[in-house]
N, C-alpha and C. Protein backbone atom coordinates (compact mmCIF):
# COMPACT_ATOMS: atom_id res chain seq x y z
N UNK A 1 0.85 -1.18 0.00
CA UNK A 1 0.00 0.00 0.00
C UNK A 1 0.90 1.24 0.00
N UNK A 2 0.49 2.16 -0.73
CA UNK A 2 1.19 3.67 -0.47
C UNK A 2 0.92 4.17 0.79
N UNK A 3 1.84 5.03 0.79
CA UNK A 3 1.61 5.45 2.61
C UNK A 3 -0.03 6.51 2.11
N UNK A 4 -0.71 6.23 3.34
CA UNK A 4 -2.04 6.60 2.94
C UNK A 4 -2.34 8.02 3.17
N UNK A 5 -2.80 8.70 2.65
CA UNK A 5 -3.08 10.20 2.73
C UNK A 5 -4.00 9.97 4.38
N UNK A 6 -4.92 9.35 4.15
CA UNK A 6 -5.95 8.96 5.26
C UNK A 6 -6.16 8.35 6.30
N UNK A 7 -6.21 8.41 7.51
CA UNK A 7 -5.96 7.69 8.34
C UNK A 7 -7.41 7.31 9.07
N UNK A 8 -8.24 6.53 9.23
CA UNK A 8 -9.54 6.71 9.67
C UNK A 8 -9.75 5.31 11.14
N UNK A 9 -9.28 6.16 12.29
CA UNK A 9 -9.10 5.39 13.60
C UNK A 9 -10.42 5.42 14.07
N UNK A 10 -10.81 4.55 14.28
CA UNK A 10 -11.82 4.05 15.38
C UNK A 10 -11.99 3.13 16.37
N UNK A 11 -11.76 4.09 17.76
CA UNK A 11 -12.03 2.90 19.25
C UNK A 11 -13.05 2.61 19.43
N UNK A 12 -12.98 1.29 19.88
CA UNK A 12 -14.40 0.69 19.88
C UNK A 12 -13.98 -0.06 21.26
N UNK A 13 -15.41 -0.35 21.65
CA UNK A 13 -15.78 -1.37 22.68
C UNK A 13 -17.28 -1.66 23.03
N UNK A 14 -17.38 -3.49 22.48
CA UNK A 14 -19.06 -3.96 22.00
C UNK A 14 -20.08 -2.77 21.51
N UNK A 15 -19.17 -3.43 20.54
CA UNK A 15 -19.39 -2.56 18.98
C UNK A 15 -20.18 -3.33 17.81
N UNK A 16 -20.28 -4.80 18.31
CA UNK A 16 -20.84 -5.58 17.50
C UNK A 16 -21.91 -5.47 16.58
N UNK A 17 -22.71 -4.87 16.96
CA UNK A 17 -23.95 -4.33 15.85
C UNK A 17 -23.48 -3.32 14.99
N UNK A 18 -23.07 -2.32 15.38
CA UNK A 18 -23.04 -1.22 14.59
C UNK A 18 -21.13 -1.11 13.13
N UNK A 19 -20.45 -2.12 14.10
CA UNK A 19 -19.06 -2.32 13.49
C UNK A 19 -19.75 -2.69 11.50
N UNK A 20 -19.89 -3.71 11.57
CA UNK A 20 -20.41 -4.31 10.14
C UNK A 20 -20.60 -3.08 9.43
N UNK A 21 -21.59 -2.72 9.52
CA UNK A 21 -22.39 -1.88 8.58
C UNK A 21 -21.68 -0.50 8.22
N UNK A 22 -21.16 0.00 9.45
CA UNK A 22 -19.51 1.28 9.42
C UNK A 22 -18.49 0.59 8.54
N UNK A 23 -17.80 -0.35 8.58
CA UNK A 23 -16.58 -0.79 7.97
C UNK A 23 -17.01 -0.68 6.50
N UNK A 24 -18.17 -1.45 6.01
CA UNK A 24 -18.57 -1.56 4.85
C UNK A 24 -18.74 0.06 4.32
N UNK A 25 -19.07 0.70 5.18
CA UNK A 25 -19.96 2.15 4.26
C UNK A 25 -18.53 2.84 4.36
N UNK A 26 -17.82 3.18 5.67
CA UNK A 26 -16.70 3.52 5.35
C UNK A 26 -15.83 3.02 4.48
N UNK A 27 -15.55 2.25 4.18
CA UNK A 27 -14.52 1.30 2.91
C UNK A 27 -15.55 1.64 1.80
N UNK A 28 -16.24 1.63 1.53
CA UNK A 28 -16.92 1.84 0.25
C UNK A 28 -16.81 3.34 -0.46
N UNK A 29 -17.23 4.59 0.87
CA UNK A 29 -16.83 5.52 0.54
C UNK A 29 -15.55 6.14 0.07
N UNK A 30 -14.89 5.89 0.87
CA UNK A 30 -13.10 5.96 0.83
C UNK A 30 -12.73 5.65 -0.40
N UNK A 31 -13.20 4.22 -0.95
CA UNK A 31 -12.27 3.72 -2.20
C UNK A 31 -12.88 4.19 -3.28
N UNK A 32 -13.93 5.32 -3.13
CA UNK A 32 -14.42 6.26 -4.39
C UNK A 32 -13.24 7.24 -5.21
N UNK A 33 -12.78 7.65 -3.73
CA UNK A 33 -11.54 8.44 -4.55
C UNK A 33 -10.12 7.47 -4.90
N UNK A 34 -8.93 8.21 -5.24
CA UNK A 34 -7.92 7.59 -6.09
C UNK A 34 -6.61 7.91 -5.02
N UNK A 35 -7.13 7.98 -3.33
CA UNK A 35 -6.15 8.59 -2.15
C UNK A 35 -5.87 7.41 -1.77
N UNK A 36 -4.76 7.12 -1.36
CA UNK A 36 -4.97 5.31 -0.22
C UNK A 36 -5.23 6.12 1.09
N UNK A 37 -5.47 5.24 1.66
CA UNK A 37 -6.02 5.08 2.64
C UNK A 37 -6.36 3.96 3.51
N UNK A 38 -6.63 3.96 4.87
CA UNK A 38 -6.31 3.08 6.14
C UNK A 38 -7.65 3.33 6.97
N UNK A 39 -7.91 2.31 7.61
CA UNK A 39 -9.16 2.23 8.69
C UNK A 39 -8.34 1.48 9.75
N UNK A 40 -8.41 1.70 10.69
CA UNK A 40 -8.18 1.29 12.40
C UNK A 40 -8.96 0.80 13.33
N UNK A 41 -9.45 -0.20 13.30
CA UNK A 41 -10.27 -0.46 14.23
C UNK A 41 -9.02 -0.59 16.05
N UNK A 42 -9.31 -0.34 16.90
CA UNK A 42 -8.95 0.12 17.73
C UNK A 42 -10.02 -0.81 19.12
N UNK A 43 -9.71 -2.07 19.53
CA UNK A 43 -10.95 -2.52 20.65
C UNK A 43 -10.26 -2.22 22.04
N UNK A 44 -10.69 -2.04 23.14
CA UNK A 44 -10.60 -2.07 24.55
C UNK A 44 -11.71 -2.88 24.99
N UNK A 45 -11.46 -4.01 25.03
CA UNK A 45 -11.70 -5.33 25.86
C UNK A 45 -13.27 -4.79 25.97
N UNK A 46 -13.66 -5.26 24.64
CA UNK A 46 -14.65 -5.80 24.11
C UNK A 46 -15.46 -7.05 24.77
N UNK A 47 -16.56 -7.46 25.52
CA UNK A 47 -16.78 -8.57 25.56
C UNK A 47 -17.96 -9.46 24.47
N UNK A 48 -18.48 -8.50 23.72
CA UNK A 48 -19.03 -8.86 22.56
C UNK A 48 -18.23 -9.59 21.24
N UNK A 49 -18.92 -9.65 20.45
CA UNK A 49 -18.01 -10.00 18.89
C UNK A 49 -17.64 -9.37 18.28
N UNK A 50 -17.09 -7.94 18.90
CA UNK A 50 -16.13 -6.88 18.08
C UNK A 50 -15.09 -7.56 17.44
N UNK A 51 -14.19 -7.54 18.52
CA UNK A 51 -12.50 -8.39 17.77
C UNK A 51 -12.93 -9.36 16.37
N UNK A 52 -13.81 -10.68 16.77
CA UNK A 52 -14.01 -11.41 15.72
C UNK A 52 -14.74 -11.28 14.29
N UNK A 53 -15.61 -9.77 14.71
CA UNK A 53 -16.15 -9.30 13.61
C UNK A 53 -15.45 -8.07 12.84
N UNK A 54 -14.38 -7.33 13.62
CA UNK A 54 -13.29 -6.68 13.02
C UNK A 54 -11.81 -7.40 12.41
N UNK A 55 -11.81 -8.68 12.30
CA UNK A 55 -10.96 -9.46 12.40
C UNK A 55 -11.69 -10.33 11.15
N UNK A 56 -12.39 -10.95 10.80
CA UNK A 56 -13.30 -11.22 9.78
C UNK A 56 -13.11 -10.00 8.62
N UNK A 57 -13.71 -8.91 9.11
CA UNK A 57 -13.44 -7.84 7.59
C UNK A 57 -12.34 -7.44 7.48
N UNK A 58 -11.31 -7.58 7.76
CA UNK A 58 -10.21 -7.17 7.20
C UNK A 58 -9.77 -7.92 6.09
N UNK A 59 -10.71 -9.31 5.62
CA UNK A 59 -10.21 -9.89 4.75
C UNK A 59 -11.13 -9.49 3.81
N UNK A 60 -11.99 -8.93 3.74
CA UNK A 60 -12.64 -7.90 2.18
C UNK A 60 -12.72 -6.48 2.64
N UNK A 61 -12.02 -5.77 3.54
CA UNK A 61 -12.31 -4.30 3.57
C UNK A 61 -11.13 -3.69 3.84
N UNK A 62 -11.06 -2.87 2.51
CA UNK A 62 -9.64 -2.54 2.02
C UNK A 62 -8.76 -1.97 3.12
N UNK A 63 -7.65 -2.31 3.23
CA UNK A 63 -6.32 -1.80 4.25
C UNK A 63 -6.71 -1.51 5.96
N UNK A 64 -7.47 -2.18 5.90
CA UNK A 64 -8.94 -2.82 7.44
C UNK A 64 -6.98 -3.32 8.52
N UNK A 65 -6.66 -2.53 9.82
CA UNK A 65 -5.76 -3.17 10.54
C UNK A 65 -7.08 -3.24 11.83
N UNK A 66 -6.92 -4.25 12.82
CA UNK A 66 -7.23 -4.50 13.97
C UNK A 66 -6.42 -4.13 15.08
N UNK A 67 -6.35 -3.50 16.04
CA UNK A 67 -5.33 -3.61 16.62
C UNK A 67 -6.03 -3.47 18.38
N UNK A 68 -5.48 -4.54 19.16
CA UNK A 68 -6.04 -4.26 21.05
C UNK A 68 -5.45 -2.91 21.34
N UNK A 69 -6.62 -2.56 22.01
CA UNK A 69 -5.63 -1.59 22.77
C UNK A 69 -5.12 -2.04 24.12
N UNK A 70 -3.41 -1.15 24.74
CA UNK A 70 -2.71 -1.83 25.77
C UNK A 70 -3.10 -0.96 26.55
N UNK A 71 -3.61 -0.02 26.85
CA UNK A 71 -4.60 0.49 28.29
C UNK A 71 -6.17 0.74 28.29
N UNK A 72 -7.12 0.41 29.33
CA UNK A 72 -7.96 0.94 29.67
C UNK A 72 -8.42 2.26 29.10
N UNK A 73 -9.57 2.38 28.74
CA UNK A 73 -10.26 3.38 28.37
C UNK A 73 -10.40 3.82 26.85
N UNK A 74 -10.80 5.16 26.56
CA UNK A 74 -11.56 5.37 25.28
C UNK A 74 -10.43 6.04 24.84
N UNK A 75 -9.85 7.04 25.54
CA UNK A 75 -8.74 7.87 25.34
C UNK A 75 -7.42 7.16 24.77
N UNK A 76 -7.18 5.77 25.55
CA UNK A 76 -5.73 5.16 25.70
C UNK A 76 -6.10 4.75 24.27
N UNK A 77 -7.53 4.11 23.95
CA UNK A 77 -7.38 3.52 22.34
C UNK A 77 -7.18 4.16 20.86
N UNK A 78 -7.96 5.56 21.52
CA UNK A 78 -7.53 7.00 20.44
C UNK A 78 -6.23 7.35 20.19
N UNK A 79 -5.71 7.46 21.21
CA UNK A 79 -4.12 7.22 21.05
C UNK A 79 -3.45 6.80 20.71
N UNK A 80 -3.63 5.07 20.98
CA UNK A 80 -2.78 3.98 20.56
C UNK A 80 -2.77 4.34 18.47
N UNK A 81 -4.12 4.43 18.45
CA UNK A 81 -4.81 4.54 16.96
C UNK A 81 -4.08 5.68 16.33
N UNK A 82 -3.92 6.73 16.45
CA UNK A 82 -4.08 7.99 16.44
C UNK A 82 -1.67 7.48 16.24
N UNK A 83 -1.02 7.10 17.15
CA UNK A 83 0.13 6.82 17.00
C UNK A 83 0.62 5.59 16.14
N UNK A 84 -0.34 4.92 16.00
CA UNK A 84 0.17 3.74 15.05
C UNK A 84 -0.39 3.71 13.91
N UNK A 85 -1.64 5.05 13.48
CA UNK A 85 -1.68 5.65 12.17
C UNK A 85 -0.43 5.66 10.99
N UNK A 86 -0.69 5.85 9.70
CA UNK A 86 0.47 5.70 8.73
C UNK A 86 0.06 7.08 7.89
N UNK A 87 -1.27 7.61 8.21
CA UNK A 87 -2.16 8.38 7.18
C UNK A 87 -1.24 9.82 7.69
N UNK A 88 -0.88 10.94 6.33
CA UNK A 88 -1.00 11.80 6.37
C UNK A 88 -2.19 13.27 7.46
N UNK A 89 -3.46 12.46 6.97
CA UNK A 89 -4.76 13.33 7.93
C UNK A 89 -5.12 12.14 8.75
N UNK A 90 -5.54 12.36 9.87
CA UNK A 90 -6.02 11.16 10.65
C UNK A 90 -7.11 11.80 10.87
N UNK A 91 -8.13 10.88 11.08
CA UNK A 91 -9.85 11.28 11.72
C UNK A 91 -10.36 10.18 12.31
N UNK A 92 -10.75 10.46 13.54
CA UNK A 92 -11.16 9.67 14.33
C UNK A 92 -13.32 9.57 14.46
N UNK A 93 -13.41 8.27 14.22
CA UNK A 93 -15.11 8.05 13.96
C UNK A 93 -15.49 7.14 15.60
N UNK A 94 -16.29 7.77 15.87
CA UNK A 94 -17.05 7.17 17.42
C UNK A 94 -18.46 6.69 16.67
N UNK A 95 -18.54 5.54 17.01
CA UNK A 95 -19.95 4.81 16.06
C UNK A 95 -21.15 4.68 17.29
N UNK A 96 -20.70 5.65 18.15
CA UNK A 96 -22.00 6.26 19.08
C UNK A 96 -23.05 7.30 18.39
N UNK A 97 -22.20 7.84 17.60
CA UNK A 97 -23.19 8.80 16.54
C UNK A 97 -23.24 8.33 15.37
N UNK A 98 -24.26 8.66 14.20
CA UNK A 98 -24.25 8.46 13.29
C UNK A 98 -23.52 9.29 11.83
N UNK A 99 -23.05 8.45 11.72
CA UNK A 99 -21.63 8.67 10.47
C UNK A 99 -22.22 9.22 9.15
N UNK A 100 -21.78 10.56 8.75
CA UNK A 100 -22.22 11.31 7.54
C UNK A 100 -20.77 11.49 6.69
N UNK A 101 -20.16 10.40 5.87
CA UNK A 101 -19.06 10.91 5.18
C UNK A 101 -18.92 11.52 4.01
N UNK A 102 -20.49 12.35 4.16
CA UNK A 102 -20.67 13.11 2.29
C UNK A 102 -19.50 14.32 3.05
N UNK A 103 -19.23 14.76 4.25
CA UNK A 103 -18.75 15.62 4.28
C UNK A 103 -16.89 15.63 4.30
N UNK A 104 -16.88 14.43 3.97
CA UNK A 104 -14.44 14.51 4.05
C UNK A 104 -14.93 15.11 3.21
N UNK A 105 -14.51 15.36 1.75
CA UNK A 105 -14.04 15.77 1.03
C UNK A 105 -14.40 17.68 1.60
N UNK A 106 -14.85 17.72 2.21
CA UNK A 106 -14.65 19.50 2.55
C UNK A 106 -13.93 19.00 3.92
N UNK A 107 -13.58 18.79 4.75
CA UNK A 107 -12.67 18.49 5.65
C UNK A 107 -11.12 18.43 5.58
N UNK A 108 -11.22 16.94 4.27
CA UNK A 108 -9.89 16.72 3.74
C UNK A 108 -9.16 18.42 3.17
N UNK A 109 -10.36 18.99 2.48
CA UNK A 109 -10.13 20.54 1.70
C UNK A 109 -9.25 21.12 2.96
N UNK A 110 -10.05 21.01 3.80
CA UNK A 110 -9.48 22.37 5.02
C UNK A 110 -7.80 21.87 5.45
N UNK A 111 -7.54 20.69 5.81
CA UNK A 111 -6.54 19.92 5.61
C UNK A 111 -5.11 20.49 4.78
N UNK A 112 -5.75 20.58 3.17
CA UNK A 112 -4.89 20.96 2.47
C UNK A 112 -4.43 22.27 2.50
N UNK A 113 -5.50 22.76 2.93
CA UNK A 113 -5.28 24.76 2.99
C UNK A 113 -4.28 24.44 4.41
N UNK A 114 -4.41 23.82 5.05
CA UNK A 114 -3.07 23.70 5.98
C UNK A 114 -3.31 24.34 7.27
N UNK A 115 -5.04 24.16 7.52
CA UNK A 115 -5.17 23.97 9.07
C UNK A 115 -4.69 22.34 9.67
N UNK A 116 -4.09 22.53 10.90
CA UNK A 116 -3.49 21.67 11.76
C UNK A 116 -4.65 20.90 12.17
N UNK A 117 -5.75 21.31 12.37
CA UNK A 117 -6.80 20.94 13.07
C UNK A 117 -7.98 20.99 12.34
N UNK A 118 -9.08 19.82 12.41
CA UNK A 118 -10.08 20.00 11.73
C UNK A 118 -11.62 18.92 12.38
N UNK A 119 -12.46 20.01 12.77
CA UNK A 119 -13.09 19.38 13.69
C UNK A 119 -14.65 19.19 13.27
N UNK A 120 -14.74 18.11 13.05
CA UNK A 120 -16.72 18.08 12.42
C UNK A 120 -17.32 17.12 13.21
N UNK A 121 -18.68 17.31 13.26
CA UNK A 121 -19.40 17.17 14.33
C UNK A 121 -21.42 16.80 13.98
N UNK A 122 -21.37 15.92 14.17
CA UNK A 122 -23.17 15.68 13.63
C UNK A 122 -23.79 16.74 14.35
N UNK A 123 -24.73 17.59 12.96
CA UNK A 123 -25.62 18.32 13.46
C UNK A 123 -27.17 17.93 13.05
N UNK A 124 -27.79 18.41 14.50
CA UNK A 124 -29.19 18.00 14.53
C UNK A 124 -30.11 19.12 13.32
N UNK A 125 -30.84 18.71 12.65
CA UNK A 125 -31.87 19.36 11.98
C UNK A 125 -32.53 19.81 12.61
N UNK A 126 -33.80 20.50 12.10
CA UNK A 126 -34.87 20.89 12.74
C UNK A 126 -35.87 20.03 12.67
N UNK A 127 -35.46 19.27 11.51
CA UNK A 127 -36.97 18.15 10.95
C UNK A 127 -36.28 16.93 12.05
N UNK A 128 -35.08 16.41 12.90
CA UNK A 128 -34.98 15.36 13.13
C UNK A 128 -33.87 15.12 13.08
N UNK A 129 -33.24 15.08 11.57
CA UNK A 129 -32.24 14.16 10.94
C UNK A 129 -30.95 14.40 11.16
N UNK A 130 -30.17 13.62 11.23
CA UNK A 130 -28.58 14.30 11.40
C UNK A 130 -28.06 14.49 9.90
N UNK A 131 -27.58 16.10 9.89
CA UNK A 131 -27.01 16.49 8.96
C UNK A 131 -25.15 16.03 8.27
């Protein structure tokens, strides 16, 4: 793989329902463009079928690493993720909210203009929906 422009870390813990359906939509989106790119799954002692169901897609979801995390908590796994990244931009996805990735490509933008920092955030509608 080329070293990946993208770095897309996510800590998890019993994650089992919602993991599947993220890996797929994330990997699907991603490999629209012509950037490489990386996904991280990131577990802290999971007692569900995270590990085995993040461990399963890495064998059809492109450049998919698994990795335990070695401390306690949500923070220690962001980290671990976040340092054993390869990606140029790293972005970190919490699959507590619901995931809108029509918006990287204006993110990645801000990126290139050469803010250090780039911070997006689900917003509530008025009708309901997350924007």
């Amino acid at each position: 793989m080329d070293s990946p422009l993208l770095s897309v870390i996510i800590p998890t813990r019993n994650e089992a329902k919602r993991i599947p359906l993220a890996l797929l939509d994330l990997d699907r989106r991603l490999s629209v463009g012509d950037s490489a790119y990386e996904i991280l799954v990131v577990d802290r002692d999971s007692t569900d079928a995270t590990p085995e169901i993040s461990a399963r897609f890495a064998s059809f979801v492109k450049n998919l690493r698994f990795l335990r995390s070695r401390d306690q908590g949500w923070g220690a796994a962001l980290r671990q993720g976040m340092a054993e990244a390869k990606g140029q931009y790293r972005l970190w996805l919490d699959l507590d909210r619901p995931i809108n990735m029509d918006e990287l490509p204006v993110l990645l933008d801000h990126f290139r203009a050469g803010y250090g920092a780039v911070i997006g955030s689900p917003v509530q509608s008025t009708r309901g929906d997350i924007l």
